[in-house]
N, C-alpha and C. Protein backbone atom coordinates (compact mmCIF):
# COMPACT_ATOMS: atom_id res chain seq x y z
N UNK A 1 -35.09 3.60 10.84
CA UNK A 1 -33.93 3.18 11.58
C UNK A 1 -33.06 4.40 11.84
N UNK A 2 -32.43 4.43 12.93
CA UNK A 2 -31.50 5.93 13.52
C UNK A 2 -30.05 5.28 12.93
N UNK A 3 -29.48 6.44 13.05
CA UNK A 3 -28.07 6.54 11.97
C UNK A 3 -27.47 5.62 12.74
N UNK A 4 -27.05 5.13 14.09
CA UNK A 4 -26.56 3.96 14.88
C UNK A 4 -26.77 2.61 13.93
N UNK A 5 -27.97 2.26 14.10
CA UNK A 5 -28.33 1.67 13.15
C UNK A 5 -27.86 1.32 11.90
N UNK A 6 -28.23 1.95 11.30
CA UNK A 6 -27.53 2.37 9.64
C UNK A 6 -25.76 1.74 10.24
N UNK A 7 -25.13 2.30 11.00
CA UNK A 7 -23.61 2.23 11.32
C UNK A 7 -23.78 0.86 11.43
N UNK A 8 -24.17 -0.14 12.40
CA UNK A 8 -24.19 -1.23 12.71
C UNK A 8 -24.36 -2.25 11.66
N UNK A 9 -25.29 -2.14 10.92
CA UNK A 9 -25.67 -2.72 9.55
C UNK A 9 -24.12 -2.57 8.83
N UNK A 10 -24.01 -1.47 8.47
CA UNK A 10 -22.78 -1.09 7.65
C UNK A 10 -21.47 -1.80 8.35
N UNK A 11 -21.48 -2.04 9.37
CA UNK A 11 -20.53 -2.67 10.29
C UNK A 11 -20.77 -4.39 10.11
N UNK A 12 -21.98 -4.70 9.87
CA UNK A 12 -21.63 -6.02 10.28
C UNK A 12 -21.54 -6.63 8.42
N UNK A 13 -22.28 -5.71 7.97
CA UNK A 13 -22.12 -5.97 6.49
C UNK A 13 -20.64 -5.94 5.49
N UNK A 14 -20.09 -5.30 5.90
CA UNK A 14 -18.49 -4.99 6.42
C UNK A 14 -17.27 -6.28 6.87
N UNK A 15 -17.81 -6.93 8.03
CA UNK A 15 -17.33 -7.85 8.75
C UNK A 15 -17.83 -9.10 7.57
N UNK A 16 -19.40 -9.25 7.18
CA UNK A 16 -19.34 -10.55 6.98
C UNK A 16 -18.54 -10.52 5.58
N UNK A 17 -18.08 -9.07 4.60
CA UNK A 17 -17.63 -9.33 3.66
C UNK A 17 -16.09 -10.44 3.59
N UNK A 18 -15.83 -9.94 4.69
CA UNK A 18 -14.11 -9.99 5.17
C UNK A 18 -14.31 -11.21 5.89
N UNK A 19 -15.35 -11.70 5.96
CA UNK A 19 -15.41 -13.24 6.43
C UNK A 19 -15.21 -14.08 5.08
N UNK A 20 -16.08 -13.91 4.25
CA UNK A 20 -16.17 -14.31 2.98
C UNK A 20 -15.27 -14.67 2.12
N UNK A 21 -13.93 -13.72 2.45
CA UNK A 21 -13.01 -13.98 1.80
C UNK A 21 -12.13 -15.01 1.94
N UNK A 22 -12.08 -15.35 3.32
CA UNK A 22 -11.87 -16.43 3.69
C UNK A 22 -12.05 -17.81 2.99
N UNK A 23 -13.35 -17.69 2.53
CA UNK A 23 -14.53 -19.07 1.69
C UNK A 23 -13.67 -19.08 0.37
N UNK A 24 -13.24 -18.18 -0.07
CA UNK A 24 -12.74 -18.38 -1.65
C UNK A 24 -11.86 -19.36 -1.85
N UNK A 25 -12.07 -20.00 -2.60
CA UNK A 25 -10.54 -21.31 -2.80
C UNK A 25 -9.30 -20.70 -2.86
N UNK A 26 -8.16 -21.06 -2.54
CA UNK A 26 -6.81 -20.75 -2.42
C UNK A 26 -7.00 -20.93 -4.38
N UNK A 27 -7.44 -21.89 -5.03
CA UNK A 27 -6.45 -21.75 -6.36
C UNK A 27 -7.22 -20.96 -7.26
N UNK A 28 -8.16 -20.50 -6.77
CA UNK A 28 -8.55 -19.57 -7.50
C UNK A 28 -7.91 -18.09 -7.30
N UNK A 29 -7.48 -17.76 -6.15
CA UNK A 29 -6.66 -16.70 -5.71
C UNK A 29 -5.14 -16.79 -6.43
N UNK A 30 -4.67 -17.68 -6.47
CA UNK A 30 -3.45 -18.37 -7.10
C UNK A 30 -3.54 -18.20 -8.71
N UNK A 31 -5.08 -18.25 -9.28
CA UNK A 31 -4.73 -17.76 -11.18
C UNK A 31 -3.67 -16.21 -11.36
N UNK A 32 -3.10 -15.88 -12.17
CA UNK A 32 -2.32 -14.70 -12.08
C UNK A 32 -3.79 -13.80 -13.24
N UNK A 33 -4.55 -14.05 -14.07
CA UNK A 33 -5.63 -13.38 -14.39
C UNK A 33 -6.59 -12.52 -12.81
N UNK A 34 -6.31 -13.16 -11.89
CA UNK A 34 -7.23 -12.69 -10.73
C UNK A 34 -6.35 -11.70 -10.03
N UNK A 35 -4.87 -12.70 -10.23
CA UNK A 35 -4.43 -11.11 -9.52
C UNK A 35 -3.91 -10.06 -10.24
N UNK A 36 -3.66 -10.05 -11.56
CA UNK A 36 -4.30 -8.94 -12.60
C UNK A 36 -4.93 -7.89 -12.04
N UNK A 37 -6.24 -8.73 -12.05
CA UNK A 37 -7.41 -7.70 -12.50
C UNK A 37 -7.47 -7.24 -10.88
N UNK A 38 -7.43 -7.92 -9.93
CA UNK A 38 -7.42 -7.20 -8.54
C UNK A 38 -6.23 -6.00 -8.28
N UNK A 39 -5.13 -6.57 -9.07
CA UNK A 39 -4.39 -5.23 -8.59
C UNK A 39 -4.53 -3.81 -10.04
N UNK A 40 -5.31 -4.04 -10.82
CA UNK A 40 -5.89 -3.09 -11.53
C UNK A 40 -6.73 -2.30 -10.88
N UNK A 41 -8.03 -3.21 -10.08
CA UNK A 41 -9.05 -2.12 -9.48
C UNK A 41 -8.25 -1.54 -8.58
N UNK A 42 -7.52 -1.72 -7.66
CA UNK A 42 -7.08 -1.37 -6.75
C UNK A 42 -6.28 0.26 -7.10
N UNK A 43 -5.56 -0.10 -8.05
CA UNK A 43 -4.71 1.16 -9.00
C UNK A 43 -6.02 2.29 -9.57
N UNK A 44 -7.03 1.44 -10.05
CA UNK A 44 -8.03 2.60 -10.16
C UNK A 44 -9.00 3.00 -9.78
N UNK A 45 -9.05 2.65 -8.03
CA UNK A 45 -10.00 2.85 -7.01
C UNK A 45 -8.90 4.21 -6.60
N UNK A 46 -7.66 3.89 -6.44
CA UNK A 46 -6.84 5.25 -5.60
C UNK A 46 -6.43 6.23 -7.02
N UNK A 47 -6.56 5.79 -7.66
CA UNK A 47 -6.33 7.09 -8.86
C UNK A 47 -7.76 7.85 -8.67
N UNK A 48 -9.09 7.31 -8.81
CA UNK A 48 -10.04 7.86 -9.03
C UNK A 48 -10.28 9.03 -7.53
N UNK A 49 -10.47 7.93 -6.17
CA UNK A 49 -9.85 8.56 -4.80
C UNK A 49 -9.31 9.97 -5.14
N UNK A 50 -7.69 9.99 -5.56
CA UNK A 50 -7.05 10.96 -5.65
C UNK A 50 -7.66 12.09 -6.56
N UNK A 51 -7.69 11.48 -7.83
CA UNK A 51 -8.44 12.80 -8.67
C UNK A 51 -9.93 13.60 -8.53
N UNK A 52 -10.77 12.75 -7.35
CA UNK A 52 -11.77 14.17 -6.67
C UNK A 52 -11.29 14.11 -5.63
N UNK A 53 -10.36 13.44 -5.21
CA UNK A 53 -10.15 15.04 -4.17
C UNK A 53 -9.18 16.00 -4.62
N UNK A 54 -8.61 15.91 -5.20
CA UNK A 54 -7.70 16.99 -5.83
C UNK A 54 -8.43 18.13 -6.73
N UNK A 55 -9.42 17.28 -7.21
CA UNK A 55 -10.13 18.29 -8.24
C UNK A 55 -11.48 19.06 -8.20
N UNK A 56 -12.11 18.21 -6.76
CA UNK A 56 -12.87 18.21 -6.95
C UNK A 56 -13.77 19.12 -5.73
N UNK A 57 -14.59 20.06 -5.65
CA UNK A 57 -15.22 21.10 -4.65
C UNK A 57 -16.51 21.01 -4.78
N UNK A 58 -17.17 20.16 -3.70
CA UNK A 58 -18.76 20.21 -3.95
C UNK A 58 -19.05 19.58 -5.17
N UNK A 59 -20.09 19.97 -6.01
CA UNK A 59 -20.48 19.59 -7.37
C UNK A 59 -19.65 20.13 -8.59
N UNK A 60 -18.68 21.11 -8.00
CA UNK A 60 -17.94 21.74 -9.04
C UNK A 60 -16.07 21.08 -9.25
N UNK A 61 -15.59 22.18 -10.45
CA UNK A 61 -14.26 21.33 -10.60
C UNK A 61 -13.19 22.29 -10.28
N UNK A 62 -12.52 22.13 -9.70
CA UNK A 62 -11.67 23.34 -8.89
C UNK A 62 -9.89 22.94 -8.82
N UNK A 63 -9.73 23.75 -9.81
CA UNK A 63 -8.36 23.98 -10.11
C UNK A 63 -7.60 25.02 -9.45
N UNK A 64 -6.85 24.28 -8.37
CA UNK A 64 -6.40 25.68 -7.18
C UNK A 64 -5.19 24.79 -6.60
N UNK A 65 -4.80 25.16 -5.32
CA UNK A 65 -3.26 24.83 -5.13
C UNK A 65 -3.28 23.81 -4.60
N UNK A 66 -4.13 22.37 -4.86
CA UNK A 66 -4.35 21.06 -4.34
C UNK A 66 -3.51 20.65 -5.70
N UNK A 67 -3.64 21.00 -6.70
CA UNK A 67 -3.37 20.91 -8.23
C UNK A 67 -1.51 20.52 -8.23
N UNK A 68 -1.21 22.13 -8.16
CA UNK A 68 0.11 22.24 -7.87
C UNK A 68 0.50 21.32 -6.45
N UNK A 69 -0.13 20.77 -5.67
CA UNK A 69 0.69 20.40 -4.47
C UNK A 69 0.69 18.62 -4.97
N UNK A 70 -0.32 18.33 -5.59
CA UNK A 70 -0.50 16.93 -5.95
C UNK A 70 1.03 16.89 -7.40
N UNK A 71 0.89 17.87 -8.00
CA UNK A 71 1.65 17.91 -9.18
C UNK A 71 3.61 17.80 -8.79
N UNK A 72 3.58 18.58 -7.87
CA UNK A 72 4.60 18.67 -6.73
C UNK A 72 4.95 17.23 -5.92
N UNK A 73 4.23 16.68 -5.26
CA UNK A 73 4.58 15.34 -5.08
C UNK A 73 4.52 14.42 -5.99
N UNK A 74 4.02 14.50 -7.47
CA UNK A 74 4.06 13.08 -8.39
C UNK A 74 5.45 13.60 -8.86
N UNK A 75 5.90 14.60 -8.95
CA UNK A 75 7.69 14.79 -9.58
C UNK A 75 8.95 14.15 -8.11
N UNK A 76 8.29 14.56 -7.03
CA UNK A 76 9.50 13.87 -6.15
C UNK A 76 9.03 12.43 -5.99
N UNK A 77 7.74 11.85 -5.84
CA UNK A 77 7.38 10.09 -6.29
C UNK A 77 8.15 9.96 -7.05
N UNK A 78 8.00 10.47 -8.66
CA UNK A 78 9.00 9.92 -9.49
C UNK A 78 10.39 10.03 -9.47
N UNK A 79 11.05 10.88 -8.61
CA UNK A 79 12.18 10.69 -8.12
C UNK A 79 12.63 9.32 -7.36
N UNK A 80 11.57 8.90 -6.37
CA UNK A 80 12.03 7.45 -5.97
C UNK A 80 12.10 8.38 -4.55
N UNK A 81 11.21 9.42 -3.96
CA UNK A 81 11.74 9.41 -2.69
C UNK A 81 10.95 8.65 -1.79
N UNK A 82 11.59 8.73 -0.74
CA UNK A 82 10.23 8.33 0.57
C UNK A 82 9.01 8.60 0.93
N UNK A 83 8.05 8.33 0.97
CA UNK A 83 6.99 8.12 0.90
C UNK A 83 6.31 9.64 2.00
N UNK A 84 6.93 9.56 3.39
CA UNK A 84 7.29 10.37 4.16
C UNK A 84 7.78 12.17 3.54
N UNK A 85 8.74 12.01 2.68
CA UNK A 85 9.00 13.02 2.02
C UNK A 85 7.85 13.61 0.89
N UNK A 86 7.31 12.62 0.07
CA UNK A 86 6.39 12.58 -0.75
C UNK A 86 5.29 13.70 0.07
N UNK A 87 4.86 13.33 0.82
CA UNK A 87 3.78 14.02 1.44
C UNK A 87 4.28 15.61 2.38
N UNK A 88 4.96 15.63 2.25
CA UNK A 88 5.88 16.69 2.76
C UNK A 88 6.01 18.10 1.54
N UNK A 89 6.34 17.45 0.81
CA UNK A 89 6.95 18.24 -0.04
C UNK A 89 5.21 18.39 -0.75
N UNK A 90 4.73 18.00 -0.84
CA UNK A 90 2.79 18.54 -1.18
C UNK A 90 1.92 18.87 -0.36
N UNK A 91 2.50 19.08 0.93
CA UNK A 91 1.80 19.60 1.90
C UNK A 91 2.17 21.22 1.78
N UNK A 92 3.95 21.06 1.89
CA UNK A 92 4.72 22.52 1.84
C UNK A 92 3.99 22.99 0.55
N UNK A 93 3.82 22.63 -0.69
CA UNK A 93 3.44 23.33 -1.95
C UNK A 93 2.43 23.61 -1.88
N UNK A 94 1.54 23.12 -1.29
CA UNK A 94 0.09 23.71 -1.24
C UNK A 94 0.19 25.23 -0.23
N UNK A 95 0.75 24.79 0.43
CA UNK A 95 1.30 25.85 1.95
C UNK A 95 1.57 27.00 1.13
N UNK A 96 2.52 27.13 0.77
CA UNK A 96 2.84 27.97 0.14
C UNK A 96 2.63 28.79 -1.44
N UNK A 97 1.78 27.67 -2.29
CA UNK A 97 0.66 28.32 -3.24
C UNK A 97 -0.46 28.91 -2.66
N UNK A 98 -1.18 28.70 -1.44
CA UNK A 98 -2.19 29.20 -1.02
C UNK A 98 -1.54 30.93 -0.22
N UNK A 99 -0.51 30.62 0.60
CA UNK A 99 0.02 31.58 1.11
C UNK A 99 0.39 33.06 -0.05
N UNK A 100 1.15 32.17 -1.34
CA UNK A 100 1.12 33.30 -2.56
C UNK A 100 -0.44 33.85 -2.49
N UNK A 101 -1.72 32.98 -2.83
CA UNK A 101 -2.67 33.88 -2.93
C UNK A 101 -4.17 32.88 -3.53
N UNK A 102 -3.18 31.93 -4.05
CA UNK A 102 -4.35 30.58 -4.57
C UNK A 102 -5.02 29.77 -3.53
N UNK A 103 -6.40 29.81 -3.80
CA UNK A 103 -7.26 29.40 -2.96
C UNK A 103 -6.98 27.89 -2.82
């Protein structure tokens, strides 16, 4: 099968998931154990997300100015800023750790 293919599959396999969800009973969505544990994976699908790409180069582990720029926006997050700013202020830190000389 050509990579189109492959896409289409992945596409409709995709769609019928998000149909599916539909089928689930409302009171089973409604236990607070379900929405627990759903908003757990969710917290450690984007933690995991975040920590290779921050850390992570090819097969190797790479500590460079993604480090400091991620480290840089979790101190103004925890400030409570805007979300907008958040990404700003770790874009500039990387900018400018790489510009010092860090890869």
């Amino acid at each position: 099968m050509s990579l189109w293919g492959w896409i289409l599959v992945a596409c409709a396999v995709a769609y019928a998931t998000k149909l599916l969800g539909y089928l689930v009973p409302a009171r089973l969505l409604d236990n607070p154990h379900v929405t627990r544990v759903a908003g757990a994976l969710t917290i450690g699908l984007l933690a995991s997300l975040t920590a290779v790409n921050a850390f992570g180069s090819g097969q190797e582990l790479a500590l460079d100015s993604r480090l400091g720029a991620l480290l840089a926006a979790g101190v103004v997050l925890a400030l409570r800023a805007p979300f907008l700013v958040v990404v700003i202020v770790g874009a500039a830190t990387a900018a400018l750790l790489r510009l010092a000389g860090l890869p």
